[in-house]
Protein backbone atom coordinates (compact mmCIF):
# COMPACT_ATOMS: atom_id res chain seq x y z
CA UNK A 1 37.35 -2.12 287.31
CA UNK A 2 34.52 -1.35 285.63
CA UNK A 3 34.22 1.33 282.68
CA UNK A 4 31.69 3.01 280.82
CA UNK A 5 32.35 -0.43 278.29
CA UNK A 6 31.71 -2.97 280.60
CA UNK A 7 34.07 -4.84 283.32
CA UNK A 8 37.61 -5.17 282.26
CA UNK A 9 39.77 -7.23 283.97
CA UNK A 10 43.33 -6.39 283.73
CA UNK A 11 46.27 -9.45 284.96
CA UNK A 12 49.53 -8.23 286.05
CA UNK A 13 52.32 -10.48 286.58
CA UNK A 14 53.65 -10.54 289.88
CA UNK A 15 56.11 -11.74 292.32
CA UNK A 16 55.01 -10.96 295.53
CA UNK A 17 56.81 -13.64 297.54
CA UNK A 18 59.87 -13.28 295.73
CA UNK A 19 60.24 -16.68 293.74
CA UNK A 20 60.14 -15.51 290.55
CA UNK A 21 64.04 -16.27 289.02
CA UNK A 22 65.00 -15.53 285.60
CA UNK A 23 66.77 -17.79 283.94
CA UNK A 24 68.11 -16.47 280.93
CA UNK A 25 71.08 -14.98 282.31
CA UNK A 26 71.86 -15.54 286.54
CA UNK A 27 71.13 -12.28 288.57
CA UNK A 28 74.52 -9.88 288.46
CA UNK A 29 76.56 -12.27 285.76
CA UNK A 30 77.62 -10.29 283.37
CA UNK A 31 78.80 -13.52 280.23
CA UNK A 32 77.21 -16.74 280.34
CA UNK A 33 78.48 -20.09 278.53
CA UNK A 34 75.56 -20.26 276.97
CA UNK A 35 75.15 -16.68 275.37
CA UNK A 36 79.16 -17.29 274.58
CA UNK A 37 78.33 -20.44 272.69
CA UNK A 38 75.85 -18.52 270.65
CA UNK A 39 77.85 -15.52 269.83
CA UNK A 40 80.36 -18.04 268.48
CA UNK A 41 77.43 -19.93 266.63
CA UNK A 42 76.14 -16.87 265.56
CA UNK A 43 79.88 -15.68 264.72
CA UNK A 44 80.41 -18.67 262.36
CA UNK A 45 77.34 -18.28 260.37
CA UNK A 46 78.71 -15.25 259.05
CA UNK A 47 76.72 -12.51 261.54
CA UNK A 48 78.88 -9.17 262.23
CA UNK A 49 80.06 -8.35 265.20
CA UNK A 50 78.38 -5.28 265.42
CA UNK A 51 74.87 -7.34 264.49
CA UNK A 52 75.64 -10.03 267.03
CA UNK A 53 76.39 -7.50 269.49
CA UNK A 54 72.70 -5.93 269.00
CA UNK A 55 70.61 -9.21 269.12
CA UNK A 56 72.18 -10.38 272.31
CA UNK A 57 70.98 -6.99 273.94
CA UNK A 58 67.85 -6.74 272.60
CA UNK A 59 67.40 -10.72 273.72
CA UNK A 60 68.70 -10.88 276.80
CA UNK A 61 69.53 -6.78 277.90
CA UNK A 62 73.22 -7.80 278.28
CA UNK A 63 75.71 -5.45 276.76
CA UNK A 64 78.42 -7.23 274.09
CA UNK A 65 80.76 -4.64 272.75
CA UNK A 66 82.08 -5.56 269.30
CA UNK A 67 85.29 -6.12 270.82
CA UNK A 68 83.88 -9.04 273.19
CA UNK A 69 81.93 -10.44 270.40
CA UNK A 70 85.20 -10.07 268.55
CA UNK A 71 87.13 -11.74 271.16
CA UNK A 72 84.94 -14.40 271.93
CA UNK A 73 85.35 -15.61 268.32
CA UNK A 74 89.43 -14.77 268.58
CA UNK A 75 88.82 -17.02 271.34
CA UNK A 76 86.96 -20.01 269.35
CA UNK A 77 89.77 -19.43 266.41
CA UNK A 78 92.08 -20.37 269.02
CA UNK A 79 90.11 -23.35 270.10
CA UNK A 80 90.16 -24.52 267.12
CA UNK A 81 94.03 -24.06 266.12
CA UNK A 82 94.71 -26.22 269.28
CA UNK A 83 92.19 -29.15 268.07
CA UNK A 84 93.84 -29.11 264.77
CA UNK A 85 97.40 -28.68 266.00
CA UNK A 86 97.26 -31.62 269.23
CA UNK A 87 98.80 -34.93 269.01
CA UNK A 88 96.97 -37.90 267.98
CA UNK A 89 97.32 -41.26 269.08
CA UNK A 90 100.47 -43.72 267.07
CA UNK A 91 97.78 -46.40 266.37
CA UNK A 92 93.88 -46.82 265.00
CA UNK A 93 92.12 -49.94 264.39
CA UNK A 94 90.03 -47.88 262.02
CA UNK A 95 90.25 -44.75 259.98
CA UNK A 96 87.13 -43.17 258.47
CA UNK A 97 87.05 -40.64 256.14
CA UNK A 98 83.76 -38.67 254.48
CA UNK A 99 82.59 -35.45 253.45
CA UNK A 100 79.11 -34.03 253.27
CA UNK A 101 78.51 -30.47 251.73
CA UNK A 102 77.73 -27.38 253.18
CA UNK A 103 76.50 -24.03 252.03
CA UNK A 104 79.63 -21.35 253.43
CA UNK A 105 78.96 -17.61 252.81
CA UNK A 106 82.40 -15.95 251.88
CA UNK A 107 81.90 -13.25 249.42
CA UNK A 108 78.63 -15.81 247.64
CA UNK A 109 77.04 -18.80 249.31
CA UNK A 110 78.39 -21.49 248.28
CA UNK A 111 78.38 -25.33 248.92
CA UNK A 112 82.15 -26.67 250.25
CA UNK A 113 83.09 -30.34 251.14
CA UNK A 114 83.38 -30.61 254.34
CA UNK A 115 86.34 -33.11 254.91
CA UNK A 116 86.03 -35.39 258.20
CA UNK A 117 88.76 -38.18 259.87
CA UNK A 118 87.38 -39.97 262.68
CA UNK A 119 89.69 -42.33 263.98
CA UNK A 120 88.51 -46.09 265.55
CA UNK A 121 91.05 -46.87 268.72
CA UNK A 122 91.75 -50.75 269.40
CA UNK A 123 89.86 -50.34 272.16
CA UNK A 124 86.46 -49.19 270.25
CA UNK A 125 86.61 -45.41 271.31
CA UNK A 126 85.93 -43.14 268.23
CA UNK A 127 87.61 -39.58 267.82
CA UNK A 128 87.28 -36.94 265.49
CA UNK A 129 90.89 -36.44 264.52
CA UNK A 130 90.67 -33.65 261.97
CA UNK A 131 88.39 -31.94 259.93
CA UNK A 132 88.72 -29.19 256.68
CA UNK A 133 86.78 -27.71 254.35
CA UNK A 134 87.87 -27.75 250.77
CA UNK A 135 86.14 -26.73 247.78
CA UNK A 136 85.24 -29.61 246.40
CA UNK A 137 85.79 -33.79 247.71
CA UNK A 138 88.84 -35.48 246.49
CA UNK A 139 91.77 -37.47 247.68
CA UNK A 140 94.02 -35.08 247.20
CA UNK A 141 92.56 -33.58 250.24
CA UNK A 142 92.20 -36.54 252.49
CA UNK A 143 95.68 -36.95 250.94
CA UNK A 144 97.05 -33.57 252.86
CA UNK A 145 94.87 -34.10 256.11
CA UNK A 146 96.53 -37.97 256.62
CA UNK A 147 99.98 -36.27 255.98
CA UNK A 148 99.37 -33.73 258.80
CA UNK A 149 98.50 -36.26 260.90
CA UNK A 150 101.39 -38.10 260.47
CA UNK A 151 103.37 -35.38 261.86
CA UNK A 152 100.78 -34.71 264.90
CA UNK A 153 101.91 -38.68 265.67
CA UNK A 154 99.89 -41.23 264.03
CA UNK A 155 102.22 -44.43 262.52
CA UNK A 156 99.46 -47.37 262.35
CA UNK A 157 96.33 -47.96 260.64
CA UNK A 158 94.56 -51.74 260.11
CA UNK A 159 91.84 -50.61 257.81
CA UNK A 160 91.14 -46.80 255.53
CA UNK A 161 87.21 -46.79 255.18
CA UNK A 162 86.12 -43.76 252.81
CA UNK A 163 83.35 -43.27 250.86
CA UNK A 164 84.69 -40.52 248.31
């Protein structure tokens, strides 16, 4: 085209043949895994509902009532209830314990122990067993994970490794 300023040359995408394929979210699918695992993400970093709700539109044009959002991290709550609720194994060869702190927003950011228990079968398979975040790292705490463990099965240990 050419213009009282010179030639300009204007590109416009196109699909002509029809092999273009978006990728973000699969033509007519309404929830994806993916954008369900980052609501939750985003759900857990402290993000409202009604924010989360807004990004994932303005992202991806799909439409997440607060309620979904809402439900989706009902959903994860419940997820995570089951993990910390499901029997264990009787024995471990190995049971590791450590904590590493992490910035959690409640009402202030603040940095929380984050309490882990990853258990060492005979067999050399390795399983998170619990986890919990406490304000600060003590025994006391392991203390009260072990003893709910107990109860979700495990009887044996050969060797406690922790480094608190």
């Amino acid at each position: 085209m050419d213009s009282q300023f010179g030639e300009l040359h204007i590109t416009v995408p196109r699909d002509r043949s029809g092999e273009f394929h978006q990728h973000t979210v699969p033509e007519y699918a309404r929830r994806t895994e993916c954008l369900e695992q980052t609501v939750i993400q985003l759900y857990s970093h402290g993000v409202t509902t009604g924010e989360i709700a807004d990004l994932i539109e303005r992202m991806y044009g799909c439409y997440y009532s607060k309620a979904t959002v809402s439900n989706l991290a009902r959903t994860a709550e419940n997820l995570a209830a089951q993990f910390h609720t499901r029997p264990v194994e009787a024995r471990y060869a190995v049971i590791y314990c450590d904590s590493t702190y992490l910035h959690v927003r409640r009402d202030t950011v603040e940095p929380e122990a984050l309490h882990i228990i990853l258990g060492i079968t005979r067999e050399g398979r390795k399983e998170v067993l619990d986890d919990a975040l406490y304000p600060s790292g003590s025994a006391p705490n392991y203390r009260e994970m072990l003893e709910k463990l107990k109860e979700r099965g495990l009887k044996e240990v050969l060797l406690f490794v922790s480094t608190d």
